[in-house]
Protein backbone atom coordinates (compact mmCIF):
# COMPACT_ATOMS: atom_id res chain seq x y z
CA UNK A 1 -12.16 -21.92 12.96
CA UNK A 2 -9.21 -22.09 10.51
CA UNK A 3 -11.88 -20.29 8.02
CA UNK A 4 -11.86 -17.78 9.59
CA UNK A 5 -8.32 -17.50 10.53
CA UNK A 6 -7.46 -17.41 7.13
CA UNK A 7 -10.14 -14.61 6.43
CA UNK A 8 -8.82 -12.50 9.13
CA UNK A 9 -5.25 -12.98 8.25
CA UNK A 10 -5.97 -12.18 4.29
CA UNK A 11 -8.00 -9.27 5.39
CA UNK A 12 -5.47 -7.88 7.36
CA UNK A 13 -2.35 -8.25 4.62
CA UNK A 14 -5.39 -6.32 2.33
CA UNK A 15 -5.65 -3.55 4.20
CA UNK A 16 -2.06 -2.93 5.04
CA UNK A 17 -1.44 -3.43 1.58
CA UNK A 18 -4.32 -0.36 0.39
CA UNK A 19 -3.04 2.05 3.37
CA UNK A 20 0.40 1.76 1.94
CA UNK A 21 -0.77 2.55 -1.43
CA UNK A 22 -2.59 5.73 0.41
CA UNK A 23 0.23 6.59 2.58
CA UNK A 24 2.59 6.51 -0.30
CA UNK A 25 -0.18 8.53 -2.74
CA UNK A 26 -0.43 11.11 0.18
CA UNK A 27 3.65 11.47 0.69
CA UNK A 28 3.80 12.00 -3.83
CA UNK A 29 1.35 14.83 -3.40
CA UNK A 30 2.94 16.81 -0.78
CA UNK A 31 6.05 16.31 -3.06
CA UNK A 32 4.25 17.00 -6.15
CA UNK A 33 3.45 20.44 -4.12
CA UNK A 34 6.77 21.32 -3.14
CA UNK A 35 7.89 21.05 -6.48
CA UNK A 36 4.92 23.36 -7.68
CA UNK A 37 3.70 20.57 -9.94
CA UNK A 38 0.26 18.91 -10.24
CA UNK A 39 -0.09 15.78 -8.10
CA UNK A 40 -2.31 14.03 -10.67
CA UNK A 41 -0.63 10.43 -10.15
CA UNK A 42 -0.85 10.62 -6.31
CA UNK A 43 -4.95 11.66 -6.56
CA UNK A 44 -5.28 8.59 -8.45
CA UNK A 45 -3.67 6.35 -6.26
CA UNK A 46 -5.33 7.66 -3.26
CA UNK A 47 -8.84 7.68 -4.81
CA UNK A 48 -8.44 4.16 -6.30
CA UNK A 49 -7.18 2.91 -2.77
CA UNK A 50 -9.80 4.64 -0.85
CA UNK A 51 -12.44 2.67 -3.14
CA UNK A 52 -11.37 -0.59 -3.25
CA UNK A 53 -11.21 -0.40 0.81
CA UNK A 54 -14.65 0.57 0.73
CA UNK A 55 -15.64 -2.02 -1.68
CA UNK A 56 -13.44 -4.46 0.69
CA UNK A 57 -15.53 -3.31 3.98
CA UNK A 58 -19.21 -3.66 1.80
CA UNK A 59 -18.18 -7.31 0.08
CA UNK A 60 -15.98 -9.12 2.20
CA UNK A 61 -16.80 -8.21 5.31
CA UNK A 62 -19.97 -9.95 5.85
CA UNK A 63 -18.27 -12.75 4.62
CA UNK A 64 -16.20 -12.49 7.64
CA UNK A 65 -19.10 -11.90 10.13
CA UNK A 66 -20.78 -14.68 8.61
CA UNK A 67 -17.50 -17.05 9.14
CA UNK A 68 -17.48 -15.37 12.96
CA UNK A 69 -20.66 -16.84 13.26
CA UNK A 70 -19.96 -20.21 11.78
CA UNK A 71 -17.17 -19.97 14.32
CA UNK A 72 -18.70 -18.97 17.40
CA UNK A 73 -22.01 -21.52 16.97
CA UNK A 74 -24.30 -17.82 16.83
């Protein structure tokens, strides 16, 4: 059980950690507007969050279903 503890708790710092990075990508391009500027920077950081949740959600997360399971006896 501590498995997966650990595995929920690591996944959870993860994504607060990536919708930071978006939130603060999507705040520099509304600035980056304002200012009448290209918001190249805040694209990239919003793009190369967005993927590595997605990547997150497709590699770790069966690891976590499969701990679940380990858990739970299914």
């Amino acid at each position: 059980m501590s498995d997966l503890l650990v595995g929920a708790l690591y996944t959870a710092v993860v994504h607060a950690l990536l919708l930071t990075g978006v939130l603060l990508g999507v705040s520099s391009i509304r600035a980056r507007r304002r200012e009448g500027r290209p918001a190249v920077a805040g694209w990239i950081g919003v793009v190369l969050n967005v993927l590595v949740v997605v990547y997150w959600e497709l590699l770790v997360s069966p690891w976590l279903v499969e701990l679940w399971n380990r858990a739970t006896g299914s």
